[in-house]
N, C-alpha and C. Protein backbone atom coordinates (compact mmCIF):
# COMPACT_ATOMS: atom_id res chain seq x y z
N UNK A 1 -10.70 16.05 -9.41
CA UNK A 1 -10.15 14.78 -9.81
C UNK A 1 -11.25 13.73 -9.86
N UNK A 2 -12.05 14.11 -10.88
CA UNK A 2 -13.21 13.01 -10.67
C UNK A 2 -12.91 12.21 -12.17
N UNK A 3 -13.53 10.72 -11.71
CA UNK A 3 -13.46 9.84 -13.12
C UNK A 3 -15.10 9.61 -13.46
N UNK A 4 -14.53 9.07 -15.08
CA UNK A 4 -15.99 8.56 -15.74
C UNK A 4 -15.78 6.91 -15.39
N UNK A 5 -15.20 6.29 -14.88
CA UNK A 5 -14.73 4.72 -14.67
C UNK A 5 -16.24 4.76 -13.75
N UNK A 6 -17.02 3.60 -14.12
CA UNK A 6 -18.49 3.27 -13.14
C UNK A 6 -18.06 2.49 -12.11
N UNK A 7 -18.77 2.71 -11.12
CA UNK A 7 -18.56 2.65 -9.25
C UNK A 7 -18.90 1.04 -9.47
N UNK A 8 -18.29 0.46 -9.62
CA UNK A 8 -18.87 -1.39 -9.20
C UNK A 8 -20.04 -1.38 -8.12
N UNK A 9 -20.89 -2.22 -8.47
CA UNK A 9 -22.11 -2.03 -7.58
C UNK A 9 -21.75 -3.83 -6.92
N UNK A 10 -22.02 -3.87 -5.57
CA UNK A 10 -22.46 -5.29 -5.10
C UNK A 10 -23.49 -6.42 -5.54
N UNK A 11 -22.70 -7.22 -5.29
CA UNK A 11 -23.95 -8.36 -5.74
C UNK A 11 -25.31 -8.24 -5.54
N UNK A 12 -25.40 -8.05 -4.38
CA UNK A 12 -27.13 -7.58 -3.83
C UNK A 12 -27.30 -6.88 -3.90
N UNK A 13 -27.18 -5.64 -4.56
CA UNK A 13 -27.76 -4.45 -4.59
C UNK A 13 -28.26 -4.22 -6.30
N UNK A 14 -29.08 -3.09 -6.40
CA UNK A 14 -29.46 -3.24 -7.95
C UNK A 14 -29.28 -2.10 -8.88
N UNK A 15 -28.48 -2.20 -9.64
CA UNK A 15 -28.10 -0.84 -9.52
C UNK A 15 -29.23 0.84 -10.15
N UNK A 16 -28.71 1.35 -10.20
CA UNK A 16 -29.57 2.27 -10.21
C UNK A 16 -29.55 2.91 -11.88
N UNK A 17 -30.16 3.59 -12.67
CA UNK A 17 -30.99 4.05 -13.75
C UNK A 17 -31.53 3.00 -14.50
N UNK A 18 -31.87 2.00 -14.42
CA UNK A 18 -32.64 0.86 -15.14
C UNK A 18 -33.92 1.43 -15.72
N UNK A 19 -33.98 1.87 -16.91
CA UNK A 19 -35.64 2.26 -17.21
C UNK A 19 -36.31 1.04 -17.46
N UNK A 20 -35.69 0.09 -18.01
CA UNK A 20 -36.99 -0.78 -18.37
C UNK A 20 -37.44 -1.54 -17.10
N UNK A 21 -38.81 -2.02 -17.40
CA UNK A 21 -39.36 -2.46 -16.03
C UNK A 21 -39.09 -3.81 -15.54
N UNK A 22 -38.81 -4.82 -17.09
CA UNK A 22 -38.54 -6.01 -16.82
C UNK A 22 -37.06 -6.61 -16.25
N UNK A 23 -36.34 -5.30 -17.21
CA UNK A 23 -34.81 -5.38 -16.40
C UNK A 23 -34.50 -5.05 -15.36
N UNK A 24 -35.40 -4.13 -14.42
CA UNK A 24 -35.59 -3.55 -13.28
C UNK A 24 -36.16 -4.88 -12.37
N UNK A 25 -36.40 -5.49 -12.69
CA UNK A 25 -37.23 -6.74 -12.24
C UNK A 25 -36.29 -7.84 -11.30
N UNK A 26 -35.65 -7.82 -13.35
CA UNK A 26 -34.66 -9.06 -13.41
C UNK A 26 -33.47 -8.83 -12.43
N UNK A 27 -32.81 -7.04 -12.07
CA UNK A 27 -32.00 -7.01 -11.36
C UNK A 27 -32.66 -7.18 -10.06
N UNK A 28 -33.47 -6.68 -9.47
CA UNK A 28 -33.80 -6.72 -8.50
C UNK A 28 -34.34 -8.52 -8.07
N UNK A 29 -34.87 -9.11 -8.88
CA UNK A 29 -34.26 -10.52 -8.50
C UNK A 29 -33.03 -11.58 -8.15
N UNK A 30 -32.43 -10.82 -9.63
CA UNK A 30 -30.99 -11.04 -9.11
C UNK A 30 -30.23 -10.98 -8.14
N UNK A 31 -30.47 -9.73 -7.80
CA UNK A 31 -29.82 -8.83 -6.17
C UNK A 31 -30.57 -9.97 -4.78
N UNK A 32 -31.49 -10.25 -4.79
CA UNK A 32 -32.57 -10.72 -3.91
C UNK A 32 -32.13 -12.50 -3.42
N UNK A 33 -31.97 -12.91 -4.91
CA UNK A 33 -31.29 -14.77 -4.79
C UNK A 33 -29.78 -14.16 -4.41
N UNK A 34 -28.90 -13.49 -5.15
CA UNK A 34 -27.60 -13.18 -4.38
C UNK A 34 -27.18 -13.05 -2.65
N UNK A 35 -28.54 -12.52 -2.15
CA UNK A 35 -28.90 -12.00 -0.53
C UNK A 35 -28.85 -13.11 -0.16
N UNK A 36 -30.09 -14.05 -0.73
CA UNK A 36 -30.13 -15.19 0.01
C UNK A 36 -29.24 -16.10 0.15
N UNK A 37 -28.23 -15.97 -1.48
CA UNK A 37 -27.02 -17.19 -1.24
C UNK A 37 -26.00 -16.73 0.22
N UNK A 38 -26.14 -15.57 -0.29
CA UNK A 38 -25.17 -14.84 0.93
C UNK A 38 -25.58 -15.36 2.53
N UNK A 39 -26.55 -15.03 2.25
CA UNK A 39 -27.07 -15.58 3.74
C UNK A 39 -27.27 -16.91 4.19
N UNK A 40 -27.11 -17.84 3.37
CA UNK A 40 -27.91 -19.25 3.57
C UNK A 40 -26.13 -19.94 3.48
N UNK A 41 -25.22 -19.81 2.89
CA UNK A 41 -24.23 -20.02 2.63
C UNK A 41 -23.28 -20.49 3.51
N UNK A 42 -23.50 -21.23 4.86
CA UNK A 42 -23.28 -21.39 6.11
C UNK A 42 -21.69 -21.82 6.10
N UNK A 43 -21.02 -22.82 5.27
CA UNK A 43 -19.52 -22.94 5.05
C UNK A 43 -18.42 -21.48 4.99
N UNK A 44 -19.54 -20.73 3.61
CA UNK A 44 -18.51 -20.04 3.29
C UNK A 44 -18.39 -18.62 4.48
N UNK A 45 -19.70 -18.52 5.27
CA UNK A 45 -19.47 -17.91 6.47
C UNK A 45 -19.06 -18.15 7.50
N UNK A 46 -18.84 -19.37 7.48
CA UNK A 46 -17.98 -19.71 7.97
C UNK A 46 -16.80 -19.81 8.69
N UNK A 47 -15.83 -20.11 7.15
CA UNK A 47 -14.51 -20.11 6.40
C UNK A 47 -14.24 -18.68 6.54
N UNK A 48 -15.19 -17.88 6.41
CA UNK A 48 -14.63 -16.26 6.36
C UNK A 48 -14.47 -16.43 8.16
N UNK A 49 -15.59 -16.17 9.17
CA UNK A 49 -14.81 -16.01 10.65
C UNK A 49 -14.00 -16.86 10.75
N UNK A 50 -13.62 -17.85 10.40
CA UNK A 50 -12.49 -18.80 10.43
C UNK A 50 -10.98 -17.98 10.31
N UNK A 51 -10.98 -17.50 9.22
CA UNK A 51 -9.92 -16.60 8.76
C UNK A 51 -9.79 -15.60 9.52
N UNK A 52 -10.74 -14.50 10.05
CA UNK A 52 -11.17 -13.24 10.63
C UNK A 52 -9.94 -13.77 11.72
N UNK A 53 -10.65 -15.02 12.64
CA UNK A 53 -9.92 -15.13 14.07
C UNK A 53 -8.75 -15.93 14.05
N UNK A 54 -8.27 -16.53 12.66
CA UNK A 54 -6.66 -16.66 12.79
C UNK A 54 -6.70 -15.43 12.56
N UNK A 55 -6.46 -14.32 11.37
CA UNK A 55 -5.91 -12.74 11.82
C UNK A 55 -5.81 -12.23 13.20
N UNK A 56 -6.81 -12.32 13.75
CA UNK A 56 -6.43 -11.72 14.85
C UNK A 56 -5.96 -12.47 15.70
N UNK A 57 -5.56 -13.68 16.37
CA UNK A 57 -5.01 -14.40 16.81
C UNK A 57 -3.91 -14.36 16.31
N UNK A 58 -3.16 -14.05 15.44
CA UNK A 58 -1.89 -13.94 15.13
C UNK A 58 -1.52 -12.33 15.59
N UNK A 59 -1.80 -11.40 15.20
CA UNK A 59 -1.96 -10.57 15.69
C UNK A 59 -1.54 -10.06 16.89
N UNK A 60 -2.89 -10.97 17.87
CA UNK A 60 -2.44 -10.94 19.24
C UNK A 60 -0.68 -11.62 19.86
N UNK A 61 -0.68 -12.65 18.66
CA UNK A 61 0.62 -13.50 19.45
C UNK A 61 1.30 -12.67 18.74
N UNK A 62 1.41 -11.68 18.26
CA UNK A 62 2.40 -10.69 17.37
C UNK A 62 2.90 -9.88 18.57
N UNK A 63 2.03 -9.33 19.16
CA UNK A 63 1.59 -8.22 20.06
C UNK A 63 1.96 -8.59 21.58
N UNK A 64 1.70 -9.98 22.23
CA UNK A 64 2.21 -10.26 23.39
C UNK A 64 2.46 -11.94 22.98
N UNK A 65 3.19 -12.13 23.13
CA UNK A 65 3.79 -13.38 22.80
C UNK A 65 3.63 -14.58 23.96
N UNK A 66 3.95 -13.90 24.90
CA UNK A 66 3.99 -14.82 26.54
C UNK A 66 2.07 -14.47 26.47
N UNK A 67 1.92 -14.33 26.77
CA UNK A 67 -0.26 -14.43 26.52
C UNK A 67 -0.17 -15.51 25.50
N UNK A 68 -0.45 -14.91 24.49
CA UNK A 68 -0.38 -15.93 23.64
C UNK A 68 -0.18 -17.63 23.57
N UNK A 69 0.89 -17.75 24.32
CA UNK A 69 1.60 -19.21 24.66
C UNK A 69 0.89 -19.78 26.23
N UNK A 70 0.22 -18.61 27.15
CA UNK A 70 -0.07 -19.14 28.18
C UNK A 70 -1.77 -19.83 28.02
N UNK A 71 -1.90 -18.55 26.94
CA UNK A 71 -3.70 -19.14 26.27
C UNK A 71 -3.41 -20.44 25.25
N UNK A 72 -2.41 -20.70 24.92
CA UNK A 72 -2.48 -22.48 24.11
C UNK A 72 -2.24 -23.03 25.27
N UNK A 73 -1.33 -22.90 26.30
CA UNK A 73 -1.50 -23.87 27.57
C UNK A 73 -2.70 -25.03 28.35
N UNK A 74 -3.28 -22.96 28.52
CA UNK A 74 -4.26 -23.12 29.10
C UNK A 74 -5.31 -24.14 28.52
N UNK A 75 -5.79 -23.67 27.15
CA UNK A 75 -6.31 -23.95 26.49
C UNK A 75 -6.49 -25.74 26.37
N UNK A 76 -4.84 -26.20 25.95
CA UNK A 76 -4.78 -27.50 26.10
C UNK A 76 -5.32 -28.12 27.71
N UNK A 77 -5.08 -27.59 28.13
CA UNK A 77 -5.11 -27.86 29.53
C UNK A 77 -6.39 -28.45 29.95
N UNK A 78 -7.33 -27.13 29.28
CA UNK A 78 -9.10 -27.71 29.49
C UNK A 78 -9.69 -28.54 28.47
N UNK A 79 -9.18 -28.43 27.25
CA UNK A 79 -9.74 -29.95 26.49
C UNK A 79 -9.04 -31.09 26.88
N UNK A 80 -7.90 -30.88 27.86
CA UNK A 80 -7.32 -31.90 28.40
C UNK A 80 -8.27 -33.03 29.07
N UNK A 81 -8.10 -31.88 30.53
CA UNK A 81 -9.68 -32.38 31.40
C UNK A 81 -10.66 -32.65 31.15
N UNK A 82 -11.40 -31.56 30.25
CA UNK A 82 -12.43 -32.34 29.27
C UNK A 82 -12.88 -33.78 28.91
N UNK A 83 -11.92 -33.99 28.38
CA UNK A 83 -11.24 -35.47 27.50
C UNK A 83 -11.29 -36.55 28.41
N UNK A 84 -10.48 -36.08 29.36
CA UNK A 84 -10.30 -37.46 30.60
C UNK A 84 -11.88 -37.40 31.21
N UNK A 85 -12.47 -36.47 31.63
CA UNK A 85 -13.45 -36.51 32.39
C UNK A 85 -15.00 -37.32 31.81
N UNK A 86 -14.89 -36.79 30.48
CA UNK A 86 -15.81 -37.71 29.45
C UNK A 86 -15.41 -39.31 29.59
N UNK A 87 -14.10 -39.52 29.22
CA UNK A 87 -14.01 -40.99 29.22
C UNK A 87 -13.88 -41.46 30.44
N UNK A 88 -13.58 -40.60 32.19
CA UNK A 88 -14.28 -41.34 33.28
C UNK A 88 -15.42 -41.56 33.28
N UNK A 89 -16.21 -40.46 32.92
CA UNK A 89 -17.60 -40.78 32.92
C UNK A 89 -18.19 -42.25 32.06
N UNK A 90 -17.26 -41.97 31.55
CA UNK A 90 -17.93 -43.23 30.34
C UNK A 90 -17.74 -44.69 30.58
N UNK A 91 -16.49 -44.77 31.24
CA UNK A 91 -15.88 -45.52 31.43
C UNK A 91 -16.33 -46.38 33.10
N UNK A 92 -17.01 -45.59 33.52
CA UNK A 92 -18.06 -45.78 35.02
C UNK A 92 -19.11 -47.01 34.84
């Protein structure tokens, strides 16, 4: 069960039988600024773990519900203190 449909290649990568040298070049530049957007791209890597840990944070409150609700408690609890403790300090 094999197809002739071509394997999509990734942005950064280059793909493979290129004979000419300049097009061999041009992809492999291509592939190279793609790496770097990828990498330098600090929002959109962001925005992706952003997403990653609502999934799994939902997940988890899928999975145990009472956790879930005791970790927003909690949670509030210490930017609570936080909060007050900054503006005693500040407020000194």
């Amino acid at each position: 069960m094999s197809s002739d449909a071509p394997v999509p290649v990734p942005r950064t990568a280059v793909p493979i039988g290129i004979a000419d040298p300049v097009e061999q070049a041009r992809a492999e530049l291509k592939a190279a600024l793609a790496a770097i957007e990828e990498k330098a791209n600090v929002p959109k890597r962001l925005g992706i773990a952003v997403d990653e840990g609502v999934t799994k944070a939902r997940a988890f409150q899928r999975r145990n519900p009472v956790a879930a609700t005791a970790a927003v408690v909690v949670g509030a609890l210490a930017i609570g203190a936080a909060v007050w403790g900054f503006v005693r300090l500040y407020t000194r």
